[in-house]
C-alpha atoms as a PDB file:
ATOM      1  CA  UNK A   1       0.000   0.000   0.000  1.00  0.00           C
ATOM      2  CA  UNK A   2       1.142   3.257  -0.932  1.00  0.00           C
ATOM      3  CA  UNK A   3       0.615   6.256   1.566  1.00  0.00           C
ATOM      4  CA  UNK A   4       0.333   9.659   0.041  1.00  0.00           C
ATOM      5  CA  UNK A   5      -0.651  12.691   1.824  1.00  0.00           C
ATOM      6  CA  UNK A   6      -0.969  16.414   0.291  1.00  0.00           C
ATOM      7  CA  UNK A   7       0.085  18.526   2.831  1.00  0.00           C
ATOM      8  CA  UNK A   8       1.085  22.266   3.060  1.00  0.00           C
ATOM      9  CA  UNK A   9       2.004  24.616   5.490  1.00  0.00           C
ATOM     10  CA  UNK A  10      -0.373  26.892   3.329  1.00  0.00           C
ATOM     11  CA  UNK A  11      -3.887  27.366   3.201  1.00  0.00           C
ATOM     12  CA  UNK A  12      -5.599  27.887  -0.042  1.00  0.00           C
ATOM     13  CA  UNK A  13      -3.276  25.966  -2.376  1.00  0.00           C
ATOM     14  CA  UNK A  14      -5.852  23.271  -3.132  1.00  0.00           C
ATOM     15  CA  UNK A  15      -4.556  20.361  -1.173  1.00  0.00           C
ATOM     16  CA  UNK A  16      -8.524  18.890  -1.280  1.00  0.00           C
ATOM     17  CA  UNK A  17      -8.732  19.520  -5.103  1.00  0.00           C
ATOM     18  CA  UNK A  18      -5.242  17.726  -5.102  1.00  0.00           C
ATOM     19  CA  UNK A  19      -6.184  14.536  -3.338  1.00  0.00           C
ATOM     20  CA  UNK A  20      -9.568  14.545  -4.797  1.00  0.00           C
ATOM     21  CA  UNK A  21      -8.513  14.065  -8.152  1.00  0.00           C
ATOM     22  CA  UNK A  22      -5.811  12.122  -7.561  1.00  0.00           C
ATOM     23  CA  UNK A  23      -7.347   9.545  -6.081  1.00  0.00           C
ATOM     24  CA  UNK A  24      -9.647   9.768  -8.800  1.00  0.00           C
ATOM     25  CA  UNK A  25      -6.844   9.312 -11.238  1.00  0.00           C
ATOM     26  CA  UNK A  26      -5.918   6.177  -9.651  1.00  0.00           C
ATOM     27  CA  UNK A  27      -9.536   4.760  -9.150  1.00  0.00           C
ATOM     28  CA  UNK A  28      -9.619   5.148 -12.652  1.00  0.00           C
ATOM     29  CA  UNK A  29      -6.403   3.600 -13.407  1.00  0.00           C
ATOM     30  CA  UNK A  30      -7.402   0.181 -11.535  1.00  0.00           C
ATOM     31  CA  UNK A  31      -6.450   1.383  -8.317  1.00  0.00           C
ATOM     32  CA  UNK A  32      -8.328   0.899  -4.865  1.00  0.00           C
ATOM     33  CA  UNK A  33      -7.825   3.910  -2.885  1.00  0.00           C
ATOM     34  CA  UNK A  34      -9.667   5.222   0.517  1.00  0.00           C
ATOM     35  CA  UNK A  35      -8.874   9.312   0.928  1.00  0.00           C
ATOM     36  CA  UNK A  36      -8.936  10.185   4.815  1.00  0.00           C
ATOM     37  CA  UNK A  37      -9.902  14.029   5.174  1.00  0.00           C
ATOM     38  CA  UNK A  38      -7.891  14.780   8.212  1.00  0.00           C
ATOM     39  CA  UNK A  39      -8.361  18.834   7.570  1.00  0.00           C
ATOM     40  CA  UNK A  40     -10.965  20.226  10.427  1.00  0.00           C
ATOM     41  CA  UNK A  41     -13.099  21.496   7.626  1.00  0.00           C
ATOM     42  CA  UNK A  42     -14.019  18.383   6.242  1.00  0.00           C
ATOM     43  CA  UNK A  43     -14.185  20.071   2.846  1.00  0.00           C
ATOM     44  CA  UNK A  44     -13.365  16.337   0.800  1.00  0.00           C
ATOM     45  CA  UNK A  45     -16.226  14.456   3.083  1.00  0.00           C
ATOM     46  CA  UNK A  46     -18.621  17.337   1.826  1.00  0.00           C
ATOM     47  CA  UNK A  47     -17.981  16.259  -1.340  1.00  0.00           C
ATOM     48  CA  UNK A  48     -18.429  12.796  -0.371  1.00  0.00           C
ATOM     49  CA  UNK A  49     -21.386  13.341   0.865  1.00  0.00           C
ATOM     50  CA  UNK A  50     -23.054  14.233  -2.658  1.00  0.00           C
ATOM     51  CA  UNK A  51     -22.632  10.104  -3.554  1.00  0.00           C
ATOM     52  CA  UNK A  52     -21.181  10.330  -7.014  1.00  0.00           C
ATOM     53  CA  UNK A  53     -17.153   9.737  -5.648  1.00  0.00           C
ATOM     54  CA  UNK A  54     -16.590   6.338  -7.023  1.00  0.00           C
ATOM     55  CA  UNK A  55     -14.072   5.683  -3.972  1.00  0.00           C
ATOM     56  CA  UNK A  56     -14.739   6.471  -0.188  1.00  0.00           C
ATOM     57  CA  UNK A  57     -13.499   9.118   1.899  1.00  0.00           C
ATOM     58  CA  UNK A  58     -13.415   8.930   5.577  1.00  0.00           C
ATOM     59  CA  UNK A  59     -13.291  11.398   8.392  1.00  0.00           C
ATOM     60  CA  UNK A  60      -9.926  10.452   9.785  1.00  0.00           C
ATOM     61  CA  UNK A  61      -7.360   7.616   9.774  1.00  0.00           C
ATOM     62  CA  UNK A  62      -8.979   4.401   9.999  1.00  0.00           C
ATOM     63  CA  UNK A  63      -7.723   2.278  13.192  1.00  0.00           C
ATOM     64  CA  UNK A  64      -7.475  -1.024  10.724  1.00  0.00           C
ATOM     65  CA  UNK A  65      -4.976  -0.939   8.012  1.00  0.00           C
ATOM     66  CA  UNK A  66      -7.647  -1.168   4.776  1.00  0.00           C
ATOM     67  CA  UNK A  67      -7.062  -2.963   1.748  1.00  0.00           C
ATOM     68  CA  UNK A  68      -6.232  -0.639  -0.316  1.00  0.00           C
ATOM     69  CA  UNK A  69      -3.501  -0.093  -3.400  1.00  0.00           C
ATOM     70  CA  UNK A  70      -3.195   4.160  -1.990  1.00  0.00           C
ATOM     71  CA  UNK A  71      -4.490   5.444   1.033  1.00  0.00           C
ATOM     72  CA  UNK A  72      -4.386   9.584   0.645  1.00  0.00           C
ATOM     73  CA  UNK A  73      -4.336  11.850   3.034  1.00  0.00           C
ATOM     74  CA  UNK A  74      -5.805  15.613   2.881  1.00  0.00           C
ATOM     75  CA  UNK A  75      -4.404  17.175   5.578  1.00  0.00           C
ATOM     76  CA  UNK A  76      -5.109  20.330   7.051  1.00  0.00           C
ATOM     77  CA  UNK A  77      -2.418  23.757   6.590  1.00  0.00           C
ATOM     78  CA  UNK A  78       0.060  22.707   9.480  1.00  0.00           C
ATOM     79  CA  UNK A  79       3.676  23.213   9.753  1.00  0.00           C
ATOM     80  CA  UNK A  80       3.655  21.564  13.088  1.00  0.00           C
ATOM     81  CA  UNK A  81       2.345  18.477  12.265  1.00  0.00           C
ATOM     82  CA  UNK A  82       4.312  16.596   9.348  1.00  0.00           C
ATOM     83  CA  UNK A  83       2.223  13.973   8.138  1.00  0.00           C
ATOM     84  CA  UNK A  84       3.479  10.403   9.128  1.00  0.00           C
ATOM     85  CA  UNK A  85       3.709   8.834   5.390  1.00  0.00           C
ATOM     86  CA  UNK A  86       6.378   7.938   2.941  1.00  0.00           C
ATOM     87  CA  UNK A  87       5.256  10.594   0.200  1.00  0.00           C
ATOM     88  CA  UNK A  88       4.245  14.015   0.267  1.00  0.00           C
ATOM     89  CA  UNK A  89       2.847  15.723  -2.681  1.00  0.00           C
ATOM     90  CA  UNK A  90       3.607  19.219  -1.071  1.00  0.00           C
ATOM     91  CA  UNK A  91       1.412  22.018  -3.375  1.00  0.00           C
ATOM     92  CA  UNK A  92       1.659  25.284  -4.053  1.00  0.00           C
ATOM     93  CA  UNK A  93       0.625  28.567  -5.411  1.00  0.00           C
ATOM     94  CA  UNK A  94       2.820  29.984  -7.970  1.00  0.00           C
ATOM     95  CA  UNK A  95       3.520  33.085  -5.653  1.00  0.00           C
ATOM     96  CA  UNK A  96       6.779  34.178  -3.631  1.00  0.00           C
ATOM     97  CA  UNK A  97       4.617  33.657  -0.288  1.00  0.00           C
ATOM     98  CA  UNK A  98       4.042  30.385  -1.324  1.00  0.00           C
ATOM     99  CA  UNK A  99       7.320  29.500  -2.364  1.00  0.00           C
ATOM    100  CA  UNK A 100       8.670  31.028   0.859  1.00  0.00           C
ATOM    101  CA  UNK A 101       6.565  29.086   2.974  1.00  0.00           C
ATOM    102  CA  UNK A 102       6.824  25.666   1.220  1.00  0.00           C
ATOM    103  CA  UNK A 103      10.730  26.304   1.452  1.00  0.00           C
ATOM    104  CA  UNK A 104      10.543  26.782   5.226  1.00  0.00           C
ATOM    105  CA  UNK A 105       8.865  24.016   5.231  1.00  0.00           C
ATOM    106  CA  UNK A 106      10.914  21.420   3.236  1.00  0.00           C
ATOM    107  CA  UNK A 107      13.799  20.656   5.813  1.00  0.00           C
ATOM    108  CA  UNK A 108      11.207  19.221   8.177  1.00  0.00           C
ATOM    109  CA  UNK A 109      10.067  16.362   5.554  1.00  0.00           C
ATOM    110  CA  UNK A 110      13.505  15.596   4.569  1.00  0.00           C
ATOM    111  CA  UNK A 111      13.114  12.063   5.446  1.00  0.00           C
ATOM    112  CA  UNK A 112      10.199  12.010   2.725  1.00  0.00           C
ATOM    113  CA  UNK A 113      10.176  11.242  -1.079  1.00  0.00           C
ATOM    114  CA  UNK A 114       8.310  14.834  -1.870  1.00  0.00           C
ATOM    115  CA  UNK A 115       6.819  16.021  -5.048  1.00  0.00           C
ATOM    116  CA  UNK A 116       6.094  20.104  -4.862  1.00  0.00           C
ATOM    117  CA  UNK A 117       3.081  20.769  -7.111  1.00  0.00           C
ATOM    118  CA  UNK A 118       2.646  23.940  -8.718  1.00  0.00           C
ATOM    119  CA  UNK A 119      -1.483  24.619  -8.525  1.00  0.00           C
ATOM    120  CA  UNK A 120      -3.152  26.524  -9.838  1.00  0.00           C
ATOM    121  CA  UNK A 121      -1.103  28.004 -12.503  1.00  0.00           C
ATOM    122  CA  UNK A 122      -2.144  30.648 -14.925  1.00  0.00           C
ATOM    123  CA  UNK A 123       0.124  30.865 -17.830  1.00  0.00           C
ATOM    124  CA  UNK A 124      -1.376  33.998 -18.887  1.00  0.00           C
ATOM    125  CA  UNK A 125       0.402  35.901 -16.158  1.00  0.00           C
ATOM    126  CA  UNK A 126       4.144  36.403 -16.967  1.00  0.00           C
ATOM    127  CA  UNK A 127       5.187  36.183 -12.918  1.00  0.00           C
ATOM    128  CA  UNK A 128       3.526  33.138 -12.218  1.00  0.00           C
ATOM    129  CA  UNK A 129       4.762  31.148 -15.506  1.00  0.00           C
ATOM    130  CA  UNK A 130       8.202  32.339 -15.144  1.00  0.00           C
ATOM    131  CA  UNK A 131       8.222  31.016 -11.348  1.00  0.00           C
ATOM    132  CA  UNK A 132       6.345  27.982 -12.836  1.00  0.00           C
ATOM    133  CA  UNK A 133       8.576  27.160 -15.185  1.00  0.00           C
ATOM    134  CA  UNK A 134      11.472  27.994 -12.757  1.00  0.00           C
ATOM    135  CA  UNK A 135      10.444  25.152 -10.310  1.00  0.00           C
ATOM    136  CA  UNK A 136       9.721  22.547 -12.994  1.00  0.00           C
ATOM    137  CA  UNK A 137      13.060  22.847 -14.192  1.00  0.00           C
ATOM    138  CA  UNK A 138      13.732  22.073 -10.426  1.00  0.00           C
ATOM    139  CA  UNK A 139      11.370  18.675 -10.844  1.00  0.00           C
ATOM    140  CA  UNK A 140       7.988  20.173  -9.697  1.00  0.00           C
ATOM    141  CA  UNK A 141       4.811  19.047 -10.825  1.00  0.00           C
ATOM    142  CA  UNK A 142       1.973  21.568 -12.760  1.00  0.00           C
ATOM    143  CA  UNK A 143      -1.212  21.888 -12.634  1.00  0.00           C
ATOM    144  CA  UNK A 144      -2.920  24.260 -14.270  1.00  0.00           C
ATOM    145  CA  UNK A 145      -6.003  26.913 -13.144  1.00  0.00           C
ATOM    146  CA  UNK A 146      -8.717  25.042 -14.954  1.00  0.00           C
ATOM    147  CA  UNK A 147     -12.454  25.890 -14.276  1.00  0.00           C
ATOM    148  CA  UNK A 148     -13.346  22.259 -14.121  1.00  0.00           C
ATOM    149  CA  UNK A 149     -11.728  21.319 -11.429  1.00  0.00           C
ATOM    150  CA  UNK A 150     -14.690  23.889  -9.588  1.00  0.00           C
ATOM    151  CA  UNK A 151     -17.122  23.160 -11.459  1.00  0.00           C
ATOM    152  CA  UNK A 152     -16.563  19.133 -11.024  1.00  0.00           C
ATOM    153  CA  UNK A 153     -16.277  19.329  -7.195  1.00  0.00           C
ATOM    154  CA  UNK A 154     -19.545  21.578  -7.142  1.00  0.00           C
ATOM    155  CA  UNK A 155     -21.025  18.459  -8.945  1.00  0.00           C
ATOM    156  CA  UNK A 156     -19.512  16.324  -5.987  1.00  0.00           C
ATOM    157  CA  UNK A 157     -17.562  14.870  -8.982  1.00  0.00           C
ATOM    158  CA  UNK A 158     -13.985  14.591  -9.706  1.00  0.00           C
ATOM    159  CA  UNK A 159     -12.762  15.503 -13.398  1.00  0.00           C
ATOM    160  CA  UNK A 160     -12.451  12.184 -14.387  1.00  0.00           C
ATOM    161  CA  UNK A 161     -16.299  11.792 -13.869  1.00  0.00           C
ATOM    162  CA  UNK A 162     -16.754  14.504 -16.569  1.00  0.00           C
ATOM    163  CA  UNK A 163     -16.490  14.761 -20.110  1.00  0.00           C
ATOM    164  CA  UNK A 164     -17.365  18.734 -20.746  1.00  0.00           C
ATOM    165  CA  UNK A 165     -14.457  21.274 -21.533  1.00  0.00           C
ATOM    166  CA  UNK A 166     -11.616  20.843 -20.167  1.00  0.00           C
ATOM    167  CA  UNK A 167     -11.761  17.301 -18.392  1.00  0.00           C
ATOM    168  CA  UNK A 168      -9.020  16.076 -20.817  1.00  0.00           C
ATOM    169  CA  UNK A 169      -6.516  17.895 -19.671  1.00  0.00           C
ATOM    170  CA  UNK A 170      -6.902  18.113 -16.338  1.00  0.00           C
ATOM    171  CA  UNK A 171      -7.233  14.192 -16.290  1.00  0.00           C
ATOM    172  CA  UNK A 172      -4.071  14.100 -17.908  1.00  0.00           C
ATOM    173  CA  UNK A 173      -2.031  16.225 -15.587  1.00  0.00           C
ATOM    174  CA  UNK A 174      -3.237  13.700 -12.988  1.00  0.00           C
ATOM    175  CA  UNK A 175      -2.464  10.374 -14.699  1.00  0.00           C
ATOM    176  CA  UNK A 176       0.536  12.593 -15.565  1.00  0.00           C
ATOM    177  CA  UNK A 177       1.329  13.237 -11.575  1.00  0.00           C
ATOM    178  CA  UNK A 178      -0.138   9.506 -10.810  1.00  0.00           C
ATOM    179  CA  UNK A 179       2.764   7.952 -13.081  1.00  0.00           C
ATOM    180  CA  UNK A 180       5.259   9.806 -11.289  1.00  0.00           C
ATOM    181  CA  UNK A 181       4.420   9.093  -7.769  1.00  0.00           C
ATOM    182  CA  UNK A 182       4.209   4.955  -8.993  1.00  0.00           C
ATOM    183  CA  UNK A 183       7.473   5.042 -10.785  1.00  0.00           C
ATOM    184  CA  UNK A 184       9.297   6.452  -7.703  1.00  0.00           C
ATOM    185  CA  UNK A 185      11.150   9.191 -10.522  1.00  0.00           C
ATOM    186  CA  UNK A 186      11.854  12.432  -9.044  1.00  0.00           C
END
């Protein structure tokens, strides 16, 4: 079983989105996968909670190991509390707060395999694609602002449960992200 958690000492940088999908991505791919929402406001069991995830998500870590290919963690902005597992996908906005703080953050996980995960990028703006492109020359993953990935989670979907504008891609930068994490490349 592979333990993933997305984890941030930031707020706002989509770790639910993140995990959602990602999940998702491996659901899809033949996966069984059980996401534990272990941020106080429960944002991934509201989505839940709509009945459409194919895949379950449960309040908090379950006291018997599951049978499961990933278990995923959403956990809540902490710096103090470094998540327990063997990979972090660590996201981030493509701003120099964010940066900062994910930087600050890094030498407490240095025991982790960790994937940083650019979210939420908008190429259109020069500042945020030259710092995008700056950290995926330095290995990090990209994702891309997309409108479906709102408009899916309003649904209580994920984007792989949609087939309107958009989905394509986004799927893609998650079987994309889902490859990595399996084939251990950094």
């Amino acid at each position: 079983m592979r333990r993933i958690a997305f984890w941030s000492p930031k707020g706002g940088v989509g770790k639910t989105t993140l995990a959602l999908n990602f999940a998702a991505a491996a659901y899809f791919s033949g996966y069984k996968v059980l996401v534990c929402d272990l941020d106080p406001q429960k944002s991934a069991i509201d989505v839940f909670t709509e009945n459409k995830l194919p895949f379950s998500v449960v309040p908090e870590v379950p006291l018997v190991t599951p049978n499961v290919d990933f278990l995923i963690f959403d956990h809540s902005p902490d710096i103090k509390n470094v998540p327990f597992v063997e990979t972090i996908i660590l996201p981030m906005r493509p701003s120099i707060l964010d940066l900062k703080a994910v930087n600050r953050s890094i030498r407490l996980v240095r025991d982790k395999r960790l994937i940083k995960c650019v979210n939420a990028l908008d190429t259109r703006r020069h500042d945020e694609r030259v710092m995008a492109m700056k950290l995926y020359s330095e290995g990090a993953h990209l994702i891309k602002d997309r409108s479906i990935y709102v408009r899916s989670l309003a649904r209580g979907e994920t984007v792989f449960q949609s087939s309107v504008y958009g989905s394509k891609d986004a799927q893609n930068e998650f079987k994309r992200l889902l490859d990595r994490v399996i084939s251990g490349s950094d």
